[in-house]
C-alpha atoms as a PDB file:
ATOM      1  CA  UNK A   1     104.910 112.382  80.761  1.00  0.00           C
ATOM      2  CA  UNK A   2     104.602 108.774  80.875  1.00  0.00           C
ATOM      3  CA  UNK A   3     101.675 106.743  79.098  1.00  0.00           C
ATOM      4  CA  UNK A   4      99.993 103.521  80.515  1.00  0.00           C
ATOM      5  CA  UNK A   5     100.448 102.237  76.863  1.00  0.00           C
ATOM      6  CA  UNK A   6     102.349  98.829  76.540  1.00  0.00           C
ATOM      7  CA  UNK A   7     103.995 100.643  73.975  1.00  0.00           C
ATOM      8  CA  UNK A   8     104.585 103.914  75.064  1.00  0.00           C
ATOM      9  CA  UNK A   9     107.726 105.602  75.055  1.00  0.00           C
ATOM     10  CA  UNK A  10     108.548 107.331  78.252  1.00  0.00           C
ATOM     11  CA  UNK A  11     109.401 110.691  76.133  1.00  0.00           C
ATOM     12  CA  UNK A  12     110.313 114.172  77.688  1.00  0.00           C
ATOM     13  CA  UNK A  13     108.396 117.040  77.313  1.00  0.00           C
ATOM     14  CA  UNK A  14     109.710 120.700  78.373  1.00  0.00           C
ATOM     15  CA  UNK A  15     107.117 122.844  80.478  1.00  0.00           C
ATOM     16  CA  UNK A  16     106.987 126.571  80.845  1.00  0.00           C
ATOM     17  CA  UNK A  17     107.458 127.232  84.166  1.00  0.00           C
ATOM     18  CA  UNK A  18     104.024 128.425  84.504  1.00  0.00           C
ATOM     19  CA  UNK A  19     102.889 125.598  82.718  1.00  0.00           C
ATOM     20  CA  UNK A  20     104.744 123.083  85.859  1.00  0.00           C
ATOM     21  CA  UNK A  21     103.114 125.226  88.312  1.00  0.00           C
ATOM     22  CA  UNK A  22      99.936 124.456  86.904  1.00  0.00           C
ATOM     23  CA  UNK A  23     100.712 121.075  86.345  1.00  0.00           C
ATOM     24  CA  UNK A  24     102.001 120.394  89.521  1.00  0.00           C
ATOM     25  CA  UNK A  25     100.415 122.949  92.066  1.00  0.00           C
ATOM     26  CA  UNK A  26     101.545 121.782  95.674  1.00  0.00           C
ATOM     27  CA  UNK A  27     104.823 122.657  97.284  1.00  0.00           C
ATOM     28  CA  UNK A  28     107.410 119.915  95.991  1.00  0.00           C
ATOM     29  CA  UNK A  29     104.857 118.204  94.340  1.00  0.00           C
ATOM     30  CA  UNK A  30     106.868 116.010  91.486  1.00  0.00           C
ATOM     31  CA  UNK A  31     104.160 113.608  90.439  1.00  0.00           C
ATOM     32  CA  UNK A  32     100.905 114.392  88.701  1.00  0.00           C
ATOM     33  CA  UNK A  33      98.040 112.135  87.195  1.00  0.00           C
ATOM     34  CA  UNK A  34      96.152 113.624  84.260  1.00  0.00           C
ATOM     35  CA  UNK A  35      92.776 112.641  85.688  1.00  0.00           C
ATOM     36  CA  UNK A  36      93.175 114.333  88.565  1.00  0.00           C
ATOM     37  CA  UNK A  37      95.194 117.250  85.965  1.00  0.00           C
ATOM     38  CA  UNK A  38      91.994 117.388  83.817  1.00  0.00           C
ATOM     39  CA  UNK A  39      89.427 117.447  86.666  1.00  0.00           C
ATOM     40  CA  UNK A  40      91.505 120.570  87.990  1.00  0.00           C
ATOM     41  CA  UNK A  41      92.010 122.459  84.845  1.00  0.00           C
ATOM     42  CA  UNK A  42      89.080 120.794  82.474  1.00  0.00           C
ATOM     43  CA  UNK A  43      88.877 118.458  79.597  1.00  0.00           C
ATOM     44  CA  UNK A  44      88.933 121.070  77.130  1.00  0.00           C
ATOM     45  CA  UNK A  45      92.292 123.333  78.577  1.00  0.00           C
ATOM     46  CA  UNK A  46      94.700 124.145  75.687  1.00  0.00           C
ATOM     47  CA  UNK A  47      97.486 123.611  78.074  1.00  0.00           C
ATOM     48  CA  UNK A  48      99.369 120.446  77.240  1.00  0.00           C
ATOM     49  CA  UNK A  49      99.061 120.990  73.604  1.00  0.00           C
ATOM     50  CA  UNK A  50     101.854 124.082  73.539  1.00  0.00           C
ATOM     51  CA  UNK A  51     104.278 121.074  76.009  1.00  0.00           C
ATOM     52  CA  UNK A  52     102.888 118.338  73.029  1.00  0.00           C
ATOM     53  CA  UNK A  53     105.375 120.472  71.013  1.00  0.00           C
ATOM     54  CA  UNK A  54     108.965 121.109  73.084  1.00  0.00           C
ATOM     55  CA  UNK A  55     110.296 117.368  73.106  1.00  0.00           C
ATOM     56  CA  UNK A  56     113.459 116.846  74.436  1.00  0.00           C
ATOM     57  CA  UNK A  57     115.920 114.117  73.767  1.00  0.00           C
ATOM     58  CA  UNK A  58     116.848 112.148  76.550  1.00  0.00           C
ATOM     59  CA  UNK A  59     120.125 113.233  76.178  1.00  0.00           C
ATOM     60  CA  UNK A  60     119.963 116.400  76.924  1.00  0.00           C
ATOM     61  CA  UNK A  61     117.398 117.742  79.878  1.00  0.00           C
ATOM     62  CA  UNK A  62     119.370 119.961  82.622  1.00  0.00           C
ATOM     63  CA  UNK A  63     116.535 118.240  84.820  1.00  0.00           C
ATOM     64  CA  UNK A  64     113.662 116.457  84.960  1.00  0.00           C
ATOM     65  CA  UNK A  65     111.648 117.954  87.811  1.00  0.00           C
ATOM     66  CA  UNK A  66     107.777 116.297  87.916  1.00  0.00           C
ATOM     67  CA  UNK A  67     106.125 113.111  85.956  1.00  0.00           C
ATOM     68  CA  UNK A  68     102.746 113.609  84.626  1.00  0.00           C
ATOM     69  CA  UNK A  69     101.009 109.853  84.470  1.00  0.00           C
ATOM     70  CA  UNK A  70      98.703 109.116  81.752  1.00  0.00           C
ATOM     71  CA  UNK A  71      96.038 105.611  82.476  1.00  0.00           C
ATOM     72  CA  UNK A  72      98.039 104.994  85.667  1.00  0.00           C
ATOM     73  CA  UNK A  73      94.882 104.383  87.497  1.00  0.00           C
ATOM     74  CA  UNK A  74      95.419 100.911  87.846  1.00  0.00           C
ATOM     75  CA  UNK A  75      99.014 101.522  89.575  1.00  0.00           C
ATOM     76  CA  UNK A  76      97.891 104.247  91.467  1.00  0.00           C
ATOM     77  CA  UNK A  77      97.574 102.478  94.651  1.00  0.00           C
ATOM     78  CA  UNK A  78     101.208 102.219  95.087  1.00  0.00           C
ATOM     79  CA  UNK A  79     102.018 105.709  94.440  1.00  0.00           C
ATOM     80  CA  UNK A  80     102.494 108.342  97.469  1.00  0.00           C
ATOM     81  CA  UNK A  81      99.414 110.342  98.246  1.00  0.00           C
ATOM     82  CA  UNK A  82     101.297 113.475  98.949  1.00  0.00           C
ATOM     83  CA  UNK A  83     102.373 113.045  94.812  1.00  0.00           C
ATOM     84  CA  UNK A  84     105.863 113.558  96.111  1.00  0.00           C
ATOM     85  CA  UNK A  85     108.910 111.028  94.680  1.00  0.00           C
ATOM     86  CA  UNK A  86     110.800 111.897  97.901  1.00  0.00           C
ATOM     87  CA  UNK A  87     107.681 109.961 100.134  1.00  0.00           C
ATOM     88  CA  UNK A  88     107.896 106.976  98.515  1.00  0.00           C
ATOM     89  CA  UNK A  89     107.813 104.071 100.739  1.00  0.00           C
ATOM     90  CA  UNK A  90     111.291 102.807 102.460  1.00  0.00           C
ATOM     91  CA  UNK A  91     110.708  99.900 100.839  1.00  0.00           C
ATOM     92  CA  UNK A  92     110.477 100.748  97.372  1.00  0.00           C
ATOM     93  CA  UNK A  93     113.622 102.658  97.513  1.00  0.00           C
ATOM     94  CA  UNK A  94     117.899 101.366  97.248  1.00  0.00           C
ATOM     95  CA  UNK A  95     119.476 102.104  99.938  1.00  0.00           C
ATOM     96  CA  UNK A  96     121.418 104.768  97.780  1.00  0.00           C
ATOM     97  CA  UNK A  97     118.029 106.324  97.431  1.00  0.00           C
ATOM     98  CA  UNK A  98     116.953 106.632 101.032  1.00  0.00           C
ATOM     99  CA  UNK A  99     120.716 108.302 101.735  1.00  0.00           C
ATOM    100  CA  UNK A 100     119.605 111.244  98.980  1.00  0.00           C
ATOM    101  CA  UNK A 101     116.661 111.603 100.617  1.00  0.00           C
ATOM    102  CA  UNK A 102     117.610 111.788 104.304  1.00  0.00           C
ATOM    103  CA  UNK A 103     116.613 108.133 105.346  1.00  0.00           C
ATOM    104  CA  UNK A 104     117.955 105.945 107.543  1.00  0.00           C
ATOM    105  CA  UNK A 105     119.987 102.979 105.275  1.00  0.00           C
END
């Protein structure tokens, strides 16, 4: 989860895996907003509170397999539409990048 904050600290958060799927519903979807999380599941869902409480030090995730944006409206613009990292633009990405992703250098 990453917060818009100035401040904020780019922490890591474990999900169930139930709790991913709802977080991130679409086939290799790896990128999530929470307006458009809260519109889907409602303002009032108990779900993020349970992931609120499994922090992980950077250290030691096995993976780190979506990003959940907080007050990234603002930024959304340059993010894919398909919520995917892998459809990023060729242009935002190193050429080491486009290689792990089956691009053209």
């Amino acid at each position: 989860m990453i917060d818009g904050a100035d401040n904020c600290t780019f922490s890591l958060f474990q999900a169930t895996d139930e709790e991913f799927r709802i977080i991130f519903p679409e086939p290799g979807q790896d990128i999530e907003f929470a307006d458009d999380l809260i519109e889907r599941i409602g303002k009032d869902s108990t779900l993020l509170g349970p992931i609120w409480q499994r922090p992980i030090a950077k250290q030691h995730p096995t993976g780190i397999h979506g990003t959940l944006f907080y007050e990234f409206g603002r930024k959304r613009y340059a993010f894919p539409t398909t919520k995917r990292e892998r459809d990023w633009d060729s242009s935002a990405l190193n050429a080491a990048q486009r290689r792990m992703y089956g691009r053209l250098p």
